[in-house]
C-alpha atoms as a PDB file:
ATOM      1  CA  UNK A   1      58.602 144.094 100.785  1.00  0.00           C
ATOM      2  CA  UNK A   2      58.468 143.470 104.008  1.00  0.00           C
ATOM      3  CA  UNK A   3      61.382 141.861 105.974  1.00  0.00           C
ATOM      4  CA  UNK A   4      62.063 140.364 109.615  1.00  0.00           C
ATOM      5  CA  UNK A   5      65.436 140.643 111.356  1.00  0.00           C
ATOM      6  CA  UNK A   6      65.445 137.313 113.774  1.00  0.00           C
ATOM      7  CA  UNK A   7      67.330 138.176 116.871  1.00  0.00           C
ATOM      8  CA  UNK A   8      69.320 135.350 119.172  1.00  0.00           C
ATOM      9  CA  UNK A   9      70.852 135.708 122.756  1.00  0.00           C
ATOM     10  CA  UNK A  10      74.019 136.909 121.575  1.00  0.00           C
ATOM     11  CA  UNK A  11      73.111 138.325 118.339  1.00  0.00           C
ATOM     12  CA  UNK A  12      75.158 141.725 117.569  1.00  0.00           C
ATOM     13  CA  UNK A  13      74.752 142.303 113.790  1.00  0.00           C
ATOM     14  CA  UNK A  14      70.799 142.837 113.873  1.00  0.00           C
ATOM     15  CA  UNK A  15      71.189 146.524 114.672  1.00  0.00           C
ATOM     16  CA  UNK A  16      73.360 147.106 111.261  1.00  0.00           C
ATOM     17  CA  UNK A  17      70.866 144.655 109.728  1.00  0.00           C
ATOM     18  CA  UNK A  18      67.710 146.706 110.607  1.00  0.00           C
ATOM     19  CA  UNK A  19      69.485 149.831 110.052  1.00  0.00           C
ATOM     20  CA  UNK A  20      70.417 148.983 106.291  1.00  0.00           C
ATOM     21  CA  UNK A  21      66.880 147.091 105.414  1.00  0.00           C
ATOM     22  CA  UNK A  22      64.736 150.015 107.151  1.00  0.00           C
ATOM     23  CA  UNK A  23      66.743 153.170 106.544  1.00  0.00           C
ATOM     24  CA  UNK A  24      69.023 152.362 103.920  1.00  0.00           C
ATOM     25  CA  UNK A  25      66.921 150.784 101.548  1.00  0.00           C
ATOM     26  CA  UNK A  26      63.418 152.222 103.125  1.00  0.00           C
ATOM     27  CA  UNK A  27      61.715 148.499 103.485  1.00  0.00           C
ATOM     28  CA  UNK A  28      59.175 148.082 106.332  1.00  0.00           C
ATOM     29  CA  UNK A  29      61.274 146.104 108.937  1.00  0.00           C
ATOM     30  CA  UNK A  30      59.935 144.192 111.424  1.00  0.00           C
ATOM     31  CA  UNK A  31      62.273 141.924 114.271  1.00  0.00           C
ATOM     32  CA  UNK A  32      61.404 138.373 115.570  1.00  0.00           C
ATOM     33  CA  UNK A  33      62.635 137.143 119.133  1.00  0.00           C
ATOM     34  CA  UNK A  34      64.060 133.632 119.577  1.00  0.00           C
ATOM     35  CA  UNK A  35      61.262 132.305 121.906  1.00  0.00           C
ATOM     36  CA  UNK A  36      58.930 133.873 119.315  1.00  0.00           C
ATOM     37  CA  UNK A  37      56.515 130.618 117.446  1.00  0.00           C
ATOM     38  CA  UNK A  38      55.843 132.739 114.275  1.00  0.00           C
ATOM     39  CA  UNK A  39      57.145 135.584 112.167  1.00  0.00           C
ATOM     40  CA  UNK A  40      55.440 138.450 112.125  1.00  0.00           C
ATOM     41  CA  UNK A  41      52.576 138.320 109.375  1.00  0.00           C
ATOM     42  CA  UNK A  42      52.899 139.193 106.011  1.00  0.00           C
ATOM     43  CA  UNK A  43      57.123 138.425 106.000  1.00  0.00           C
ATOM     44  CA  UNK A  44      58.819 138.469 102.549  1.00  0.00           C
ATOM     45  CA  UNK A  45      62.260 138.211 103.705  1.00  0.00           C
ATOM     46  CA  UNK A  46      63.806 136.971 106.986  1.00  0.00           C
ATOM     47  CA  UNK A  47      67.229 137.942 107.788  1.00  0.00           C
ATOM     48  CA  UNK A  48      69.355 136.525 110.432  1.00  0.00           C
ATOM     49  CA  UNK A  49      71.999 138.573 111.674  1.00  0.00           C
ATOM     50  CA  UNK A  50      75.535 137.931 112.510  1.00  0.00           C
ATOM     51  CA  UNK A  51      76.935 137.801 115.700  1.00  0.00           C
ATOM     52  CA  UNK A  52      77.732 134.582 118.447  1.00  0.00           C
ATOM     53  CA  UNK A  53      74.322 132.871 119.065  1.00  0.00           C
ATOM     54  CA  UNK A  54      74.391 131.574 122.803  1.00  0.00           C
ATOM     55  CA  UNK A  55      77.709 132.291 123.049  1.00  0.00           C
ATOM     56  CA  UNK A  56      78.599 129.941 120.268  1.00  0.00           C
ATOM     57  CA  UNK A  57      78.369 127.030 122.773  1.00  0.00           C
ATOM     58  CA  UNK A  58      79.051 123.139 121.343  1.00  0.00           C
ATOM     59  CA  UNK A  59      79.082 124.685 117.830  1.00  0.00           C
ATOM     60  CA  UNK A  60      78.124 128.025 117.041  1.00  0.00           C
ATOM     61  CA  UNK A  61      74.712 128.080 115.886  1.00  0.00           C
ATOM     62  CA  UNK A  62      73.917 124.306 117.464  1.00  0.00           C
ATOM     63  CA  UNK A  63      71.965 125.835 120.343  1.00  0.00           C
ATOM     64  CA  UNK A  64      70.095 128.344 118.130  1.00  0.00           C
ATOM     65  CA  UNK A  65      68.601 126.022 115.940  1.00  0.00           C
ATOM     66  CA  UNK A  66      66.962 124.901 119.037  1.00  0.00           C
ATOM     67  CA  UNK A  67      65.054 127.868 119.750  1.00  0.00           C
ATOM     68  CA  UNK A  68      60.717 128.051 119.168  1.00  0.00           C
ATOM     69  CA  UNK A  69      61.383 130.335 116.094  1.00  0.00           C
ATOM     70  CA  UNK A  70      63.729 128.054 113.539  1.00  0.00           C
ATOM     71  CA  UNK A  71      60.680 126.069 112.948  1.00  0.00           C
ATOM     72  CA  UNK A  72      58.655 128.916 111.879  1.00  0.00           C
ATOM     73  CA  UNK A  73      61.799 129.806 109.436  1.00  0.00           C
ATOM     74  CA  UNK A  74      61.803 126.544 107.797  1.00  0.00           C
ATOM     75  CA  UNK A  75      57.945 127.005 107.027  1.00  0.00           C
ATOM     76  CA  UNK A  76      58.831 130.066 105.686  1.00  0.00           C
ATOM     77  CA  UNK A  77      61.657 128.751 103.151  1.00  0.00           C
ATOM     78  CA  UNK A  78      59.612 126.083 102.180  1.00  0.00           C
ATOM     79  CA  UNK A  79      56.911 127.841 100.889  1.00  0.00           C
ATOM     80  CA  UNK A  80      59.721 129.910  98.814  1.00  0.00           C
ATOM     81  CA  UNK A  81      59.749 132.696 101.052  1.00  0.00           C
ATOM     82  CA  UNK A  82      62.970 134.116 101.209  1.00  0.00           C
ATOM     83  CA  UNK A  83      66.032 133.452 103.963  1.00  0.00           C
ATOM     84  CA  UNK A  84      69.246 135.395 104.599  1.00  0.00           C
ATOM     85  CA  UNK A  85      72.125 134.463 106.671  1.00  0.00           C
ATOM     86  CA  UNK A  86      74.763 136.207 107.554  1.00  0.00           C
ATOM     87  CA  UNK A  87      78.117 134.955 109.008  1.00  0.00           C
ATOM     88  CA  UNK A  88      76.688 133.230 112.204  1.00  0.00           C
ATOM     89  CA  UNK A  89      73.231 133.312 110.065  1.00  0.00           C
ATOM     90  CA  UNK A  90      74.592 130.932 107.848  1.00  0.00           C
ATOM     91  CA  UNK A  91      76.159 128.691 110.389  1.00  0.00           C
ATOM     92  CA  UNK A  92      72.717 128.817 111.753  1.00  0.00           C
ATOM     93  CA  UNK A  93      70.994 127.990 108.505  1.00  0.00           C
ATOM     94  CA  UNK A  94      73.608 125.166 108.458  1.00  0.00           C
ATOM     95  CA  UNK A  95      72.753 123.415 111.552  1.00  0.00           C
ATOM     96  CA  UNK A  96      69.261 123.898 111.290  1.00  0.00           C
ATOM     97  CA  UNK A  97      69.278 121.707 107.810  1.00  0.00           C
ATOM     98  CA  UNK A  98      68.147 124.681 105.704  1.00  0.00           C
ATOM     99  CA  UNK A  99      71.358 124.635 104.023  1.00  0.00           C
ATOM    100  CA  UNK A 100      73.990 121.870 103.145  1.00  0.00           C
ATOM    101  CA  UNK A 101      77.432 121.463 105.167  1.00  0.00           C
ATOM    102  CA  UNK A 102      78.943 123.397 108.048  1.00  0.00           C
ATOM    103  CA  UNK A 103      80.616 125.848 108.838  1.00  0.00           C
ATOM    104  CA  UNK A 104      84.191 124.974 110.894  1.00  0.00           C
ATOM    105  CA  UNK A 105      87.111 126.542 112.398  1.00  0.00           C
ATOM    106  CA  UNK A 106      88.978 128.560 109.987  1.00  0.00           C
ATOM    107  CA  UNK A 107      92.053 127.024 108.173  1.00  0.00           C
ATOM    108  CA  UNK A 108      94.677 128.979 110.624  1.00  0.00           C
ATOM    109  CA  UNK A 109      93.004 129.294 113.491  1.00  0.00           C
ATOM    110  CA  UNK A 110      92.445 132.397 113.801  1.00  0.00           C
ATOM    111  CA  UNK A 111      89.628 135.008 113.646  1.00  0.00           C
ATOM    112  CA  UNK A 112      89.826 136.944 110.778  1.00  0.00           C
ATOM    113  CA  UNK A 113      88.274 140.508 110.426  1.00  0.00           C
ATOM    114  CA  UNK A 114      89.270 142.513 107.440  1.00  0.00           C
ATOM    115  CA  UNK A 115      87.757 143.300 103.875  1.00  0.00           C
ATOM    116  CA  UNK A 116      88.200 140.644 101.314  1.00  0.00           C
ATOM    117  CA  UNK A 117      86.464 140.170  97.625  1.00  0.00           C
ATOM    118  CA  UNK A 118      84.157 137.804  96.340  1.00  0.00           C
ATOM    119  CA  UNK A 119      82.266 137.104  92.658  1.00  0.00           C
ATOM    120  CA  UNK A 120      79.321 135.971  91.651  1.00  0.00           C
ATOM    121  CA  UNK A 121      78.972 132.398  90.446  1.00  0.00           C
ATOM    122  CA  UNK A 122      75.010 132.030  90.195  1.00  0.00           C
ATOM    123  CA  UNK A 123      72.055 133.741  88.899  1.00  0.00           C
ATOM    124  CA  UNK A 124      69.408 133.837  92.266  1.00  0.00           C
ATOM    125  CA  UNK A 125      67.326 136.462  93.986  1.00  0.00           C
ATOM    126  CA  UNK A 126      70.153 138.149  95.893  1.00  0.00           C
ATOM    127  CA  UNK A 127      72.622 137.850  93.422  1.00  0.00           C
ATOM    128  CA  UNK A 128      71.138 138.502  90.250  1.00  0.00           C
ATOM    129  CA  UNK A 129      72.717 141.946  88.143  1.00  0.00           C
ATOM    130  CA  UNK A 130      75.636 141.642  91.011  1.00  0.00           C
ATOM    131  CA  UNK A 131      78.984 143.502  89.843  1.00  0.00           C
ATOM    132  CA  UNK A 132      81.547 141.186  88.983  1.00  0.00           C
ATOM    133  CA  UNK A 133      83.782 141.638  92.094  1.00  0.00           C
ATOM    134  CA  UNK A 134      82.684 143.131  95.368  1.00  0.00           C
ATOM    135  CA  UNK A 135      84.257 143.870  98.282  1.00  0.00           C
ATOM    136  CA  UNK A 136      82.931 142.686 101.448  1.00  0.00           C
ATOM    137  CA  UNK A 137      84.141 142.802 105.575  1.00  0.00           C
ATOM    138  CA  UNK A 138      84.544 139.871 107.293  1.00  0.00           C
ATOM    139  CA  UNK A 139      84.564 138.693 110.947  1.00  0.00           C
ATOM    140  CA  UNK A 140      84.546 135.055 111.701  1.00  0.00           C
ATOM    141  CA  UNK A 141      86.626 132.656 113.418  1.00  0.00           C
ATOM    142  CA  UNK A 142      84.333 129.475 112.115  1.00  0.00           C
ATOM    143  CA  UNK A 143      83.804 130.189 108.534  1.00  0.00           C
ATOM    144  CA  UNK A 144      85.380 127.605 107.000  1.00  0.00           C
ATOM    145  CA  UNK A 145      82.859 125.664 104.809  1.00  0.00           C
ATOM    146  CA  UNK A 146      83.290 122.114 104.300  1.00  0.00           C
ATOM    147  CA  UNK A 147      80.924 119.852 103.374  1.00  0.00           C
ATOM    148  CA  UNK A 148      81.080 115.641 101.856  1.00  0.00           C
ATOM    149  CA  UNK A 149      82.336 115.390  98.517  1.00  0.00           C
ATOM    150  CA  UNK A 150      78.852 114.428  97.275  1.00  0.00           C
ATOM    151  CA  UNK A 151      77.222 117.485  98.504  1.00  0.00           C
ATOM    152  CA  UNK A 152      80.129 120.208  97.124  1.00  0.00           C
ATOM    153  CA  UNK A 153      79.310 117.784  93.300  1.00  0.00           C
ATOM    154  CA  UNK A 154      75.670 118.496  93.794  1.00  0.00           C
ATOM    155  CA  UNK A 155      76.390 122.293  95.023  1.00  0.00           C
ATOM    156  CA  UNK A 156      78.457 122.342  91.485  1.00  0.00           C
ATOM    157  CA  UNK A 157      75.956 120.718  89.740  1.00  0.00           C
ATOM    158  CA  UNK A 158      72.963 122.536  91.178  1.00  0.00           C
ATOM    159  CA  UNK A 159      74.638 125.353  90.819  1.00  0.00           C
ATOM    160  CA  UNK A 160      73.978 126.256  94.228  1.00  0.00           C
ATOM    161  CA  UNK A 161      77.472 128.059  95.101  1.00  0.00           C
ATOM    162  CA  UNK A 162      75.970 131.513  95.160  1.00  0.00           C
ATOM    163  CA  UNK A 163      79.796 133.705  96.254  1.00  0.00           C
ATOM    164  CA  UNK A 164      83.420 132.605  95.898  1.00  0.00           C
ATOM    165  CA  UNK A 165      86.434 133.985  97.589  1.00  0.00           C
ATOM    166  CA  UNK A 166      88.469 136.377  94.820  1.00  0.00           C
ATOM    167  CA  UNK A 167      91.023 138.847  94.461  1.00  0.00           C
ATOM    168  CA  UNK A 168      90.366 142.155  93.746  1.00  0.00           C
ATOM    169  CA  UNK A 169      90.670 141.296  89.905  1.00  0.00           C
ATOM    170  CA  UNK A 170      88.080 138.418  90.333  1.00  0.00           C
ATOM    171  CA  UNK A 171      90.620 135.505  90.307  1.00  0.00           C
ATOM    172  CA  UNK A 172      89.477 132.888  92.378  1.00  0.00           C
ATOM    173  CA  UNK A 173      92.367 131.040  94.354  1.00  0.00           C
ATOM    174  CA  UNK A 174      94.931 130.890  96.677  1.00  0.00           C
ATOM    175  CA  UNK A 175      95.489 133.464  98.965  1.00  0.00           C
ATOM    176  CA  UNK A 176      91.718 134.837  98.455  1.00  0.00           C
ATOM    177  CA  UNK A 177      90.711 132.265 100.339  1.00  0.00           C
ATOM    178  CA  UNK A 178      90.639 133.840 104.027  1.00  0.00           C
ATOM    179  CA  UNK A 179      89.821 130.697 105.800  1.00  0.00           C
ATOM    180  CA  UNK A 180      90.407 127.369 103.922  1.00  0.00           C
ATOM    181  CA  UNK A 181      86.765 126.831 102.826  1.00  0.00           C
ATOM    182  CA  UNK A 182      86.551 123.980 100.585  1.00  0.00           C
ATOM    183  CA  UNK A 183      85.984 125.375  96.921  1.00  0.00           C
ATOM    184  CA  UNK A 184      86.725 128.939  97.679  1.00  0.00           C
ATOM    185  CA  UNK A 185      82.831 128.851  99.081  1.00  0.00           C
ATOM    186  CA  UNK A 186      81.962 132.318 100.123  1.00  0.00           C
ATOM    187  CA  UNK A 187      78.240 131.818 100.033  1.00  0.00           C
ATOM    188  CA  UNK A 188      75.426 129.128  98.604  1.00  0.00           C
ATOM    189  CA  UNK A 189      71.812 128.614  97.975  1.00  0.00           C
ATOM    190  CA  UNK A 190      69.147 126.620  99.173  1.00  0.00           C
ATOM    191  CA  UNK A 191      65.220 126.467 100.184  1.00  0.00           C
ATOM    192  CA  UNK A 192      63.242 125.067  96.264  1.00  0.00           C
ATOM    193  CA  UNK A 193      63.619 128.115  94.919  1.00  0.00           C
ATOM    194  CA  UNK A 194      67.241 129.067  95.317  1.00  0.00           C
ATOM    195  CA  UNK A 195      65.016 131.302  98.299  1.00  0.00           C
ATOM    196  CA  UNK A 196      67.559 130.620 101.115  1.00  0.00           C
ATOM    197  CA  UNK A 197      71.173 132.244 101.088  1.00  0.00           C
ATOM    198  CA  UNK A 198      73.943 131.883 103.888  1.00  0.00           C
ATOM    199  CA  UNK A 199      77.476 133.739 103.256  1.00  0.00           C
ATOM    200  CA  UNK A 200      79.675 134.548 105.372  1.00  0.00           C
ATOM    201  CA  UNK A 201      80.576 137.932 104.707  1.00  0.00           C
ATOM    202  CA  UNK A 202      78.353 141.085 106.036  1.00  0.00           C
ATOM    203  CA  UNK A 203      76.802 143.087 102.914  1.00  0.00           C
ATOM    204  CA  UNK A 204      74.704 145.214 105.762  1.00  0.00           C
ATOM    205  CA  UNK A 205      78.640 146.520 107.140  1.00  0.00           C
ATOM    206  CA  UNK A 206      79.189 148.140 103.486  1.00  0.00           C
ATOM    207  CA  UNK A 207      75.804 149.242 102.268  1.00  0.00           C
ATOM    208  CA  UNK A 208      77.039 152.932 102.408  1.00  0.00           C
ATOM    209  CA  UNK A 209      79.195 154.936 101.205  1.00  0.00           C
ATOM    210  CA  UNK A 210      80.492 156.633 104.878  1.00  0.00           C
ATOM    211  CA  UNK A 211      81.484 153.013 105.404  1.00  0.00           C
ATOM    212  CA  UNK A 212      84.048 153.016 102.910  1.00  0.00           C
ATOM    213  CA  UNK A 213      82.689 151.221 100.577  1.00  0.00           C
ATOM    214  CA  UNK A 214      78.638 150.311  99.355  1.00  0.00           C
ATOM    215  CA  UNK A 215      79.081 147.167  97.132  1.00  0.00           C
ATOM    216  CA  UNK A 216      76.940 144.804 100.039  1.00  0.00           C
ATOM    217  CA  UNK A 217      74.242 147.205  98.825  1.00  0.00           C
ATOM    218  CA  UNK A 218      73.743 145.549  95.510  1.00  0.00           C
ATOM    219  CA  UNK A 219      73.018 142.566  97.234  1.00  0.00           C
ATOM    220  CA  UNK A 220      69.700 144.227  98.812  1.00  0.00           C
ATOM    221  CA  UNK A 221      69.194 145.758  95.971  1.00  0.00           C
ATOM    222  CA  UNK A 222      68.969 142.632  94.092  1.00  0.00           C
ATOM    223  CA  UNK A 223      66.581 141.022  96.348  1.00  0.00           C
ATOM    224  CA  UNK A 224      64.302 143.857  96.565  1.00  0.00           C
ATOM    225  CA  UNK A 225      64.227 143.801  92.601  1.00  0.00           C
ATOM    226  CA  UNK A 226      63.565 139.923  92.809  1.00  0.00           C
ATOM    227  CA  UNK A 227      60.688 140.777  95.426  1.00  0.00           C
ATOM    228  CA  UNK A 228      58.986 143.952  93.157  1.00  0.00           C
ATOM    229  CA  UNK A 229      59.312 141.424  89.881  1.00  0.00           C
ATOM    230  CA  UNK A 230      57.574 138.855  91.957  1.00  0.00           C
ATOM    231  CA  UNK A 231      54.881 141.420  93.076  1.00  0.00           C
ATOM    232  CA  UNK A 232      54.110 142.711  89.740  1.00  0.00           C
ATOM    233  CA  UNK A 233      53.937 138.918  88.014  1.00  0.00           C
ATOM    234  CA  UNK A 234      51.108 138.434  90.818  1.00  0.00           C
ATOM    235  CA  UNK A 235      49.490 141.262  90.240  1.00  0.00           C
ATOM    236  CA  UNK A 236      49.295 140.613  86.362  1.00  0.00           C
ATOM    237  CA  UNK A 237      48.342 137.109  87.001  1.00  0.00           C
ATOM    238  CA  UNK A 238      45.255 137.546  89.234  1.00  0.00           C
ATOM    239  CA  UNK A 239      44.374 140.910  86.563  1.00  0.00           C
ATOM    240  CA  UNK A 240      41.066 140.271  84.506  1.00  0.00           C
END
């Protein structure tokens, strides 16, 4: 497989991001610049790092969808390729259309930056074989998702809602919920394919053990599986 970290003006996540695809997991890693018009040839997987995108000006990730490369993205998703974004990723992927809703000022104000659990609620290419409950860092002041009634029935219906806000037991509820986000929404897919995830905590910040805890790991792990099953069904197709 071979990935592309996309790096913003304000970007600060890519480094972790490129350190867990490349070393971590040993995929070739290539990055993208903003002003860039295409991704680098031959991309599987783009990621797009947390961090605050132009400074989060008028609404974080408003400005970013701007930039040369976002159009290159969407090519990319729409021809199934696959999309991650991560905490300002995702509110990236959000104002860029690739993804339904937004993503607003949490609940209470405040930023939050802490470990907190999610689970599982649908079979895709990064969360496919997932544990039932993993534990995840955040650090977002504007990652509360909310999105029209009609669009959080179709997420439901779709079943689109990739991650929900748990305890440690898997309950889903009440306190759990770190920032109000309608639905306990952690995470959700997109792109025709289920192809394009945003959520809002950073699996790259626990893909190791030395970092107290490895459960974001199984969230590579499941898209590299997706990516080698997807590799070897080609391969058998085109076979004589």
């Amino acid at each position: 497989m071979h990935a592309t970290v996309v790096i913003f003006p304000g970007s600060n996540a890519d480094a972790e991001m490129i350190h867990t695809l490349r070393d971590v997991l040993q995929v070739r890693t290539s990055t993208a610049w903003h002003r860039d018009a295409e991704l680098p040839a031959g991309t599987d997987l783009v990621a797009i790092p947390g961090g605050f995108s132009y400074g989060d000006y008028l609404r974080c990730g408003a400005i970013a969808r701007t930039s040369p490369i976002v159009p290159a993205i969407r090519r990319h998703a729409e021809r199934g390729g696959l999309v991650l974004g991560v905490c300002n990723g995702f509110q990236i992927l959000t104002e860029a259309g690739l993804l339904p809703g937004a993503l607003t000022r949490n609940a209470h104000l405040r930023f939050e930056c802490r470990d907190i659990f999610v689970t599982p609620r649908a079979e895709g290419p990064f969360t496919s074989g997932l544990p039932r409950v993993l534990r995840l860092p955040i650090a977002h002041a504007e990652g509360r998702y909310q999105a029209d009634p009609e669009t959080l029935r179709r997420l439901v219906a779709d079943r689109a809602i990739a991650l929900q806000y748990c305890d440690r037991e898997g309950v889903v509820g009440g306190d759990a919920n770190p920032n109000g986000s309608a639905m306990d929404i952690a995470g959700i897919y997109g792109g025709p394919r289920r192809n394009v995830l945003g959520l809002m905590p950073h699996p790259e910040r626990m893909s190791q053990p030395f970092q107290g805890c490895a459960d974001g790991r199984a969230i590579f792990d499941a898209v590299l599986r997706h990516a080698h099953a997807g590799r070897s069904a080609s391969a058998a197709a085109s076979a004589p």
